[in-house]
Each structure stands twice: as C-alpha cells, then as structure tokens.
N, C-alpha and C. Protein backbone atom coordinates (compact mmCIF):
# COMPACT_ATOMS: atom_id res chain seq x y z
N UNK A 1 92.71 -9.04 -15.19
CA UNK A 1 93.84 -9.09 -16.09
C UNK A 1 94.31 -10.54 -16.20
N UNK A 2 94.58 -10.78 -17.81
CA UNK A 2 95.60 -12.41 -17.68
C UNK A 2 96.17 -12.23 -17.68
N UNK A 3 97.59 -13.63 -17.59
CA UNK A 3 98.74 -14.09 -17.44
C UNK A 3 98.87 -15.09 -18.52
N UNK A 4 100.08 -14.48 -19.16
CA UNK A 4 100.54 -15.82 -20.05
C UNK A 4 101.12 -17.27 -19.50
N UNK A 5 101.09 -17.22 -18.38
CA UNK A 5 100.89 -18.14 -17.58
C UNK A 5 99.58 -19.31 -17.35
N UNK A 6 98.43 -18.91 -17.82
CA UNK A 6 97.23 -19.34 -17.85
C UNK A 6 97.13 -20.45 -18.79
N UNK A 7 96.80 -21.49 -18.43
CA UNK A 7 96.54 -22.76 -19.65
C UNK A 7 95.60 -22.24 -21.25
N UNK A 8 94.49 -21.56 -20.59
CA UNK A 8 94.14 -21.10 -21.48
C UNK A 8 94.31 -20.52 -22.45
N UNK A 9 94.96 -19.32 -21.88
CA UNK A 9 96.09 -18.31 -22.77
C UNK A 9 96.83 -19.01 -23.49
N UNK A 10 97.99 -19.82 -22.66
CA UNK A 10 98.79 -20.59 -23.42
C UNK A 10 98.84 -21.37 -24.72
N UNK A 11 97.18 -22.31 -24.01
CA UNK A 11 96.93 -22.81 -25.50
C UNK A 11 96.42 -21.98 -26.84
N UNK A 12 95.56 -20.94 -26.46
CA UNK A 12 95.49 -19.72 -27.65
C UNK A 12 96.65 -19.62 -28.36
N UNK A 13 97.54 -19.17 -27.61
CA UNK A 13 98.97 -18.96 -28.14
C UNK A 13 99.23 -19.19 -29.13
N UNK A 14 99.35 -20.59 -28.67
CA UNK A 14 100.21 -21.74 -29.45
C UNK A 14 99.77 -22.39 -29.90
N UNK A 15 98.57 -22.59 -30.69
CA UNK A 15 97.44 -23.12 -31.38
C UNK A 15 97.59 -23.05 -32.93
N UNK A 16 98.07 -23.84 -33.48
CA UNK A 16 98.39 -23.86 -35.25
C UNK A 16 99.17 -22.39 -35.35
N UNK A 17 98.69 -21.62 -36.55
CA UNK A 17 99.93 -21.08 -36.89
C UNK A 17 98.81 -19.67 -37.09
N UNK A 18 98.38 -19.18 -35.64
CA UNK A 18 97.91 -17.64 -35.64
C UNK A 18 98.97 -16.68 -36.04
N UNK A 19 98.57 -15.64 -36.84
CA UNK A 19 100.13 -14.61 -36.55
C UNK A 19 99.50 -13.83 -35.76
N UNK A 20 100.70 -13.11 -34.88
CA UNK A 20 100.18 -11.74 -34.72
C UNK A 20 100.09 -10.30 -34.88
N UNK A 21 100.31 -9.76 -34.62
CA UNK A 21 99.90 -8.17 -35.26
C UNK A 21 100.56 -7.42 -34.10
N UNK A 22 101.65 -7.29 -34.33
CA UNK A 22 102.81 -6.15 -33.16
C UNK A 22 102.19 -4.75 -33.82
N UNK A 23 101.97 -4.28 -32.59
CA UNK A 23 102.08 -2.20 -33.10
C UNK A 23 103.24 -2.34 -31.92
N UNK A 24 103.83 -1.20 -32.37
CA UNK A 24 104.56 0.19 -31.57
C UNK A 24 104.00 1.36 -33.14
N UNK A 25 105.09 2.71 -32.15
CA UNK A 25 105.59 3.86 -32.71
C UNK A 25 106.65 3.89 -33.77
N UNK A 26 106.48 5.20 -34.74
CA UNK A 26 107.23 5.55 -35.39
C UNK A 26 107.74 6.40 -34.96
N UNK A 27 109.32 6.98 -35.16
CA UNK A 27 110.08 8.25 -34.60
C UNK A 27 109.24 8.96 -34.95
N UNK A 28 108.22 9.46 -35.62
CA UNK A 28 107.44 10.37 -35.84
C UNK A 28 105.98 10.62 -35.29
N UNK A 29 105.93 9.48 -33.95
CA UNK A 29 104.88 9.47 -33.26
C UNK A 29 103.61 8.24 -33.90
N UNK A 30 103.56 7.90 -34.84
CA UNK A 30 102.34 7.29 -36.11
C UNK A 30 102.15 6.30 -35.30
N UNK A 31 101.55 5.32 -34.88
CA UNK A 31 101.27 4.27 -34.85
C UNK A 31 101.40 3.03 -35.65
N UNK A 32 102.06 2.28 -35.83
CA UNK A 32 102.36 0.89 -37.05
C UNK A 32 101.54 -0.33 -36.50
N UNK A 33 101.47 -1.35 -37.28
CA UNK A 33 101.42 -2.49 -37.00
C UNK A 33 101.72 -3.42 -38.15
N UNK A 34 102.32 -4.65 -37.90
CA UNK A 34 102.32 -5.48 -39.07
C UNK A 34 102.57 -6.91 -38.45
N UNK A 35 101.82 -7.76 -39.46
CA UNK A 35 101.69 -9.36 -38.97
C UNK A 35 103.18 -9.83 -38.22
N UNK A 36 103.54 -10.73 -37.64
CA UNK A 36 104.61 -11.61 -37.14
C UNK A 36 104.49 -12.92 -37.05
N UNK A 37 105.19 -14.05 -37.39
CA UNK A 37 104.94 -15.49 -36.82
C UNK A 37 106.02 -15.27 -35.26
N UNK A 38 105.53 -15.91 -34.38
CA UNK A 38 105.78 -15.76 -32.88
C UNK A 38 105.95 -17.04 -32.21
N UNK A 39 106.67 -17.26 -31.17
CA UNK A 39 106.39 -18.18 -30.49
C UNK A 39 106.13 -17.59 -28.83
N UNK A 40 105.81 -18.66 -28.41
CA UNK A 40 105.53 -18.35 -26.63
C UNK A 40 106.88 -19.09 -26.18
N UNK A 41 106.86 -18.97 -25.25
CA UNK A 41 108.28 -19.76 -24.50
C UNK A 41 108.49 -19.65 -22.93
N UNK A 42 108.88 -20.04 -22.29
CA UNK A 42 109.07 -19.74 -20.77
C UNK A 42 108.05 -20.79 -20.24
N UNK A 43 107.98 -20.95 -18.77
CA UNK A 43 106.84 -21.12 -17.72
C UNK A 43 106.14 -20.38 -16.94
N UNK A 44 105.41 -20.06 -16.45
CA UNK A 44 104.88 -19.48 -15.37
C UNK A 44 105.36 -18.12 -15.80
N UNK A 45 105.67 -17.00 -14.62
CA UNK A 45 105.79 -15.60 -14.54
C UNK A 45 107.11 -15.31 -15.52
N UNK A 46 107.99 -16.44 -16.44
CA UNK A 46 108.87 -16.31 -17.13
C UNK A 46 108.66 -16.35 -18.45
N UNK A 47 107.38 -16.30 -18.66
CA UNK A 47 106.78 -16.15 -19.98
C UNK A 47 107.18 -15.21 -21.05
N UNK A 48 107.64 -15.54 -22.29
CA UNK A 48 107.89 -14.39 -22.74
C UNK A 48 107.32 -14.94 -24.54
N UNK A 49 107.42 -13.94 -25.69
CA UNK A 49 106.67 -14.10 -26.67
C UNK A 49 107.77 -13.71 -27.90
N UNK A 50 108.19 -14.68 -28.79
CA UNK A 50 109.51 -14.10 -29.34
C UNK A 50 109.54 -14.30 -30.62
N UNK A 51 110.26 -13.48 -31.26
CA UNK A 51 110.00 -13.29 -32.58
C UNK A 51 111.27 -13.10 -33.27
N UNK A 52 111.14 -13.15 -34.74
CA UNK A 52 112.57 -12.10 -35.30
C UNK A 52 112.33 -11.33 -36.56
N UNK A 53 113.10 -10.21 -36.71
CA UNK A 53 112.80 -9.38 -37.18
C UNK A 53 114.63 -8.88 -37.83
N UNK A 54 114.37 -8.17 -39.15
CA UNK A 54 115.36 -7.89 -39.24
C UNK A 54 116.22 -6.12 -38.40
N UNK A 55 117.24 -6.24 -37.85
CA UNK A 55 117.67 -4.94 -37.57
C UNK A 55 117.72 -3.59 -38.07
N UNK A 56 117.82 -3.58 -39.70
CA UNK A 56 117.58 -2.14 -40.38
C UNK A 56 116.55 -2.21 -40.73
N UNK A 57 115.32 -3.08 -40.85
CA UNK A 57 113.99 -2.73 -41.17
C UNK A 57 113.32 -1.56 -40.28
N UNK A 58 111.94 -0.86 -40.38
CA UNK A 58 111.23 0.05 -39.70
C UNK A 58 111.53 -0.16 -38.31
N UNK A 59 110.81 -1.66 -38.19
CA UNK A 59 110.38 -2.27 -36.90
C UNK A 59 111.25 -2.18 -36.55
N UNK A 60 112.37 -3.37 -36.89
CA UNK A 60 113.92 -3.35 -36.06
C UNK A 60 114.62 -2.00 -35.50
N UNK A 61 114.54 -1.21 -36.42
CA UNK A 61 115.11 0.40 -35.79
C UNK A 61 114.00 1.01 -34.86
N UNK A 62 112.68 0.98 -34.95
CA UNK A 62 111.82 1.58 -33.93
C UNK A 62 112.01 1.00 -32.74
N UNK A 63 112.09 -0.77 -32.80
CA UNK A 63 112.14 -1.52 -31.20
C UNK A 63 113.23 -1.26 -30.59
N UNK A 64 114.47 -0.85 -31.67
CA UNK A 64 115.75 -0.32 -30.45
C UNK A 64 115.50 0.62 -30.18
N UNK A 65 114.73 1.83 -30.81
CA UNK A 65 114.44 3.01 -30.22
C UNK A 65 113.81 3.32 -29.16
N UNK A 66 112.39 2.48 -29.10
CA UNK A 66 111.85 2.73 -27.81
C UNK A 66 110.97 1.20 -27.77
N UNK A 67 111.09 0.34 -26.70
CA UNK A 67 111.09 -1.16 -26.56
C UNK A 67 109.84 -1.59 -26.29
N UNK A 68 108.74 -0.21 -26.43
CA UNK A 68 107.06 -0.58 -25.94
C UNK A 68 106.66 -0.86 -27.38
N UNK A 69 105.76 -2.22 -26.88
CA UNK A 69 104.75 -2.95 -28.08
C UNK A 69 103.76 -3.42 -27.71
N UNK A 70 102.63 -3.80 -28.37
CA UNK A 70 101.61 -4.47 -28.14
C UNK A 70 101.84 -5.66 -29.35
N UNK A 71 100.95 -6.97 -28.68
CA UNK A 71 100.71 -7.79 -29.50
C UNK A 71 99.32 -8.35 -29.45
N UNK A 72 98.10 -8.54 -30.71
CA UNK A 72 97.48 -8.71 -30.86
C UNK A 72 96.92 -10.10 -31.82
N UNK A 73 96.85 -11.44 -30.98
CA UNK A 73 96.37 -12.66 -31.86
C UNK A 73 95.08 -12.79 -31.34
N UNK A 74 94.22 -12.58 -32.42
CA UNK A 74 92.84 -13.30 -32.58
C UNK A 74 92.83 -14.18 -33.18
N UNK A 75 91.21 -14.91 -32.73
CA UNK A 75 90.84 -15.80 -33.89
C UNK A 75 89.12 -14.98 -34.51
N UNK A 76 89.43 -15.52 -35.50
CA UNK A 76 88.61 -14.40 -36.41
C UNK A 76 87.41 -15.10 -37.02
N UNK A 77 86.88 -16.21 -35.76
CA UNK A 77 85.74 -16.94 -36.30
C UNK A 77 84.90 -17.28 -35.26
N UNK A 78 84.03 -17.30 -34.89
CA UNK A 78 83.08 -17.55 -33.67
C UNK A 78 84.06 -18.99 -33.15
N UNK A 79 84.30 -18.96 -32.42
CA UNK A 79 83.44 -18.09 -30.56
C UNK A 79 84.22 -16.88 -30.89
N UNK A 80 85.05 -15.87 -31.89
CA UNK A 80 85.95 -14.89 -31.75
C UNK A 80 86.59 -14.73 -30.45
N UNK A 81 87.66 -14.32 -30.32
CA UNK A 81 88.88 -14.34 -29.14
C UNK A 81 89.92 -13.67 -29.63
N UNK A 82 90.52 -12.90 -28.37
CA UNK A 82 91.99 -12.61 -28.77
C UNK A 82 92.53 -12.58 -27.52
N UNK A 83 93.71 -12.26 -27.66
CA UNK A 83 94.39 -12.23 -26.33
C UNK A 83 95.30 -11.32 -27.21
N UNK A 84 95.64 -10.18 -26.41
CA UNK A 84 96.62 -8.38 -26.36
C UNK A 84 97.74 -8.48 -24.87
N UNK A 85 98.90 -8.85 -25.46
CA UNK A 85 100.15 -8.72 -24.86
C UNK A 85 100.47 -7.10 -24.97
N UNK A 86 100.62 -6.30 -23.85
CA UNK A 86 101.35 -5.01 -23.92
C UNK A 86 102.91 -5.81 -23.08
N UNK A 87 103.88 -4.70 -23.61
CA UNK A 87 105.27 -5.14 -23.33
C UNK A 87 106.04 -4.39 -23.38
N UNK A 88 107.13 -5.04 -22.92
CA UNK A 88 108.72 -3.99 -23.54
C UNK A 88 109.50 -5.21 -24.30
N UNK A 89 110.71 -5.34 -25.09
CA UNK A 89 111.35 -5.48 -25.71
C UNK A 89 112.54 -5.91 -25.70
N UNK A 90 113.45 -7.26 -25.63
CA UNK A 90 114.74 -7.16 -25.40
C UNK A 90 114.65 -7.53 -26.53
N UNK A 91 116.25 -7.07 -27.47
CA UNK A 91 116.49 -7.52 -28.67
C UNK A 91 118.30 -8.25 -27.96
N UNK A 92 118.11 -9.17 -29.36
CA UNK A 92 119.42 -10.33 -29.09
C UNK A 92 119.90 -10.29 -30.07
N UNK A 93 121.37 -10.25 -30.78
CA UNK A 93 122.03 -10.67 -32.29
C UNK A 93 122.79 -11.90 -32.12
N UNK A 94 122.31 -12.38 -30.40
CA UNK A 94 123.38 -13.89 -30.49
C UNK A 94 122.85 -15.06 -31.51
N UNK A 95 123.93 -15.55 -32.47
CA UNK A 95 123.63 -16.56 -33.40
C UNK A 95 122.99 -17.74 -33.14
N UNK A 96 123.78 -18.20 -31.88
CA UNK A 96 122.83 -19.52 -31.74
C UNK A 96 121.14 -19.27 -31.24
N UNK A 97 120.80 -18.14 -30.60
CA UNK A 97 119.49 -18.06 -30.41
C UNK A 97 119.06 -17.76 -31.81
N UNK A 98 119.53 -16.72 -32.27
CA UNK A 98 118.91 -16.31 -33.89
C UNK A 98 118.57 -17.67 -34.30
N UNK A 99 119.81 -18.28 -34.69
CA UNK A 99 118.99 -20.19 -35.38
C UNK A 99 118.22 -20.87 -34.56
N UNK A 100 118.00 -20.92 -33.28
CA UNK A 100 117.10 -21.58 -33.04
C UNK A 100 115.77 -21.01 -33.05
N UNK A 101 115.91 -20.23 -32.83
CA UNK A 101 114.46 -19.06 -32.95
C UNK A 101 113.76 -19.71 -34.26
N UNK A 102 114.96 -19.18 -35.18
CA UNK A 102 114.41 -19.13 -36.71
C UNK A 102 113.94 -20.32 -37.29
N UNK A 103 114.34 -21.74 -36.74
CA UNK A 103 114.06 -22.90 -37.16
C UNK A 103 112.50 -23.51 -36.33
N UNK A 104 112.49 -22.41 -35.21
CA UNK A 104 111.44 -22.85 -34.35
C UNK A 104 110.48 -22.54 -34.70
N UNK A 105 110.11 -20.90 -34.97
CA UNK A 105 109.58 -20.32 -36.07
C UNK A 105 108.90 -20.90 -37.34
N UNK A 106 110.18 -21.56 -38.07
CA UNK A 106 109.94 -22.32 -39.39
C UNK A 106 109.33 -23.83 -39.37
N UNK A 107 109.33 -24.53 -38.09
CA UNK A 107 108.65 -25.56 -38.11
C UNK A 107 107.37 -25.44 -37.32
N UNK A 108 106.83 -23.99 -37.14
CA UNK A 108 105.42 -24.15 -36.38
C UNK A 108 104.59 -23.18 -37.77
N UNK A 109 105.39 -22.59 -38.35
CA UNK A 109 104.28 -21.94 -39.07
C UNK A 109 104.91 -22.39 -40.83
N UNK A 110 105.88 -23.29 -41.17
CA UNK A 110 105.84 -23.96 -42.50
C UNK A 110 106.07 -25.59 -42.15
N UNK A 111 106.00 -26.14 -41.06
CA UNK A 111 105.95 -27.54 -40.49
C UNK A 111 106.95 -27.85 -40.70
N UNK A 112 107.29 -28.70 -39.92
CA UNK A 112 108.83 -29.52 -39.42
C UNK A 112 109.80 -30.18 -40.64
N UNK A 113 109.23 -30.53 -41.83
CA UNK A 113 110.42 -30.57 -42.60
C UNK A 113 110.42 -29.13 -43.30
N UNK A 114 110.27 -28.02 -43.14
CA UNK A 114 111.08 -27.15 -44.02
C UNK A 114 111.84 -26.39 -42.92
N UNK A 115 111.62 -26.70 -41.62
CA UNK A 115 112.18 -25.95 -40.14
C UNK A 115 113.65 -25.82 -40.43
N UNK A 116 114.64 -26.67 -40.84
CA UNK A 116 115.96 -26.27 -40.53
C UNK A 116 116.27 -25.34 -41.87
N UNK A 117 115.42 -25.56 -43.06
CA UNK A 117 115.41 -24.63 -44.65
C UNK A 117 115.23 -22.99 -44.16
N UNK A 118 114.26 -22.67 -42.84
CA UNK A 118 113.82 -21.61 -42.46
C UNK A 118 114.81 -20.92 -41.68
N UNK A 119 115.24 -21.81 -40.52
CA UNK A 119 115.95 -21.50 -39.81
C UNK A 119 117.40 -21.05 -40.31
N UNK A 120 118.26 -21.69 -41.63
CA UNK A 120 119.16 -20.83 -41.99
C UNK A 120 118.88 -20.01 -42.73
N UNK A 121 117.80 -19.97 -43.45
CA UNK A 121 117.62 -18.39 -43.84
C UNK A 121 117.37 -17.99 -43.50
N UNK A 122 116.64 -17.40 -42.07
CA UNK A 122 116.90 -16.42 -41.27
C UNK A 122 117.58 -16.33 -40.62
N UNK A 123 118.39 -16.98 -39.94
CA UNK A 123 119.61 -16.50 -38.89
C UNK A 123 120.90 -16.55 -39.53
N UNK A 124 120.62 -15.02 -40.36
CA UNK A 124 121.70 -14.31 -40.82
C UNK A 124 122.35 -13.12 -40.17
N UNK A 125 123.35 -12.70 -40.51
CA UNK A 125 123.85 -11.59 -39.58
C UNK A 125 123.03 -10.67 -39.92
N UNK A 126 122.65 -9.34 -39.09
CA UNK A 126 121.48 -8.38 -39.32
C UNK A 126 120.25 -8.69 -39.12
N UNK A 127 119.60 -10.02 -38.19
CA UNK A 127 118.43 -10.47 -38.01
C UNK A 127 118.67 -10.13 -36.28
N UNK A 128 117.45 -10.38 -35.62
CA UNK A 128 117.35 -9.99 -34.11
C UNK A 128 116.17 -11.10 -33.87
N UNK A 129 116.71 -11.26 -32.48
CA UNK A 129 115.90 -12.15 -31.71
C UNK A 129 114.69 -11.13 -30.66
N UNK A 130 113.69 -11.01 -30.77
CA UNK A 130 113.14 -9.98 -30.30
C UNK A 130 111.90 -10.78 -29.01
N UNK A 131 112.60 -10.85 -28.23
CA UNK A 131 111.49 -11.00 -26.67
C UNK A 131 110.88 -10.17 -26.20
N UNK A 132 109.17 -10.55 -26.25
CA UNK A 132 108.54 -9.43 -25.64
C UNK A 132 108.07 -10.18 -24.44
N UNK A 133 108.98 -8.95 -23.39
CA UNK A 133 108.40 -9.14 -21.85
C UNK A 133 107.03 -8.60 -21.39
N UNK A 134 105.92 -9.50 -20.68
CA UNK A 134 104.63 -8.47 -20.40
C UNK A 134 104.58 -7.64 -19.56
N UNK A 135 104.10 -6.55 -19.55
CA UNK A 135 103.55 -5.31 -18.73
C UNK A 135 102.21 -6.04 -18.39
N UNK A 136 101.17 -6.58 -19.24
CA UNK A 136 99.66 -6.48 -19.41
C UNK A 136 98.98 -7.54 -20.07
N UNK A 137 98.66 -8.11 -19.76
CA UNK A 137 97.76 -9.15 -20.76
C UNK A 137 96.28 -9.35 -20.57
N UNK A 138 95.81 -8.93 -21.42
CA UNK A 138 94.07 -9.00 -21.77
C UNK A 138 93.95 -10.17 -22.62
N UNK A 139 92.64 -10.99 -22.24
CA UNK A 139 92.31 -12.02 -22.95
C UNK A 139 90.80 -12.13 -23.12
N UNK A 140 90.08 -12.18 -24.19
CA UNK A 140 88.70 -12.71 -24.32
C UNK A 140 89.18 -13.80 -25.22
N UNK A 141 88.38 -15.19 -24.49
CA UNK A 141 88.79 -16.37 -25.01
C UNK A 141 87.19 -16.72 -26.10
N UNK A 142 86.49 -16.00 -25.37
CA UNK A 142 84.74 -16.32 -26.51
C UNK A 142 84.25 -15.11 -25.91
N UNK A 143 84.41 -14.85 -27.21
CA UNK A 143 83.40 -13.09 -27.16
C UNK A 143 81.87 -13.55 -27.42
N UNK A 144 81.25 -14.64 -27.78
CA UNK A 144 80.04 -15.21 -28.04
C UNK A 144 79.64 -15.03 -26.86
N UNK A 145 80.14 -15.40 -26.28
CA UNK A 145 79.62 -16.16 -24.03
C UNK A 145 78.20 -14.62 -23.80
C-alpha cells in the first residue's frame, strides 16, 4: 500500500494540472463520478487532498450525507499510472479557507495570473472546502515496468 507521503506519489499529484475523478454514492445507492481540479497539501501522515465543490450540488449533498470517496488521477499515456486515494471527507464553509482554496485551485490549473479572478469566484457563500482524509492509497507509477 502507498502513502501520500511518498515523493513519488507526491510528485504524481502535483504534476501540471491532472484532474481527478472523485466517485462516492448516490442516496439511491448508484455509484457517481465526476472530474475535480484538487490540490495535495499537508506533510507526511498529514496529508490530505482538497477540493471545492458547491453545497446544493449532487456531490455537495451526497459528501454531507455519507463522507466515503475515492479519488482517481491517472496519466493516460505510457508509462500509464495512477494513483486511487480511498477516504472520508471533512467539509468546511469557513471563508478564508474557501478563498484560499479557490485561488490555489485557480493558479495551478488556469496559472497564476487568473488565480485571484478564480479565487473570488469561487469563494462564494454556498461553496465548501472539501478535505479528503486517506483510509488507502494505491499507486502504479508505470504500468509499462
């Protein structure tokens, strides 16, 4: 098993602007998934993977419902790799994390001058700061090998 703790991992991570692909559940049992821009954050065993999402959307109402997710970033070109975060979920509506999230967000996946343009449009009231804590982390870094 990995650790997002791992250099390796880490740099996967955080490597240009992968999205990833959160599943959970629907109240109706279904299985979902849909893209996310993400960041990593923490050190060592404080690792965590964070995102935002709005609160009355699907997602937002399913993750307060029940806080298990998976996250899935590949790369989708030889050597192929992914690394699968299983987790649980804290959600946050504090503002100053919401903006920084959102600007952090906006300068890794639309680059550093449109970061603070991103960051107030998303950290509006009804947005969530969504940390996923790991249960599990699987990594194939070259499925070629």
């Amino acid at each position: 098993m990995a650790s997002l703790s791992e250099p390796d991992v880490r740099a996967f991570l955080s490597h240009g602007t992968r999205t990833g692909k959160l599943g959970w559940t629907a109240r109706d049992g279904r299985p979902l998934v849909a893209p996310i821009w993400f960041l990593l954050e923490g050190e060592g065993e404080d690792s965590t993977l964070v995102f935002n999402t709005g609160g009355d959307t699907a997602k937002g109402r399913a993750l307060a419902r029940d806080p298990r997710v998976v996250l899935c970033v590949d790369l989708e070109e030889p050597p192929f790799a992914f690394v699968q975060v299983q987790g649980t979920v804290t959600l946050s509506s504090d503002p100053d994390e919401l903006r920084r999230t959102a600007t952090e967000l906006g300068a890794r996946y639309m680059g550093p001058d449109r970061a603070e343009e991103f960051g107030r449009r998303n950290a509006v009231p009804g947005e969530l700061v969504v940390r996923i804590v790991p249960t599990k982390v699987v990594a194939t870094l070259d499925m070629t090998a």
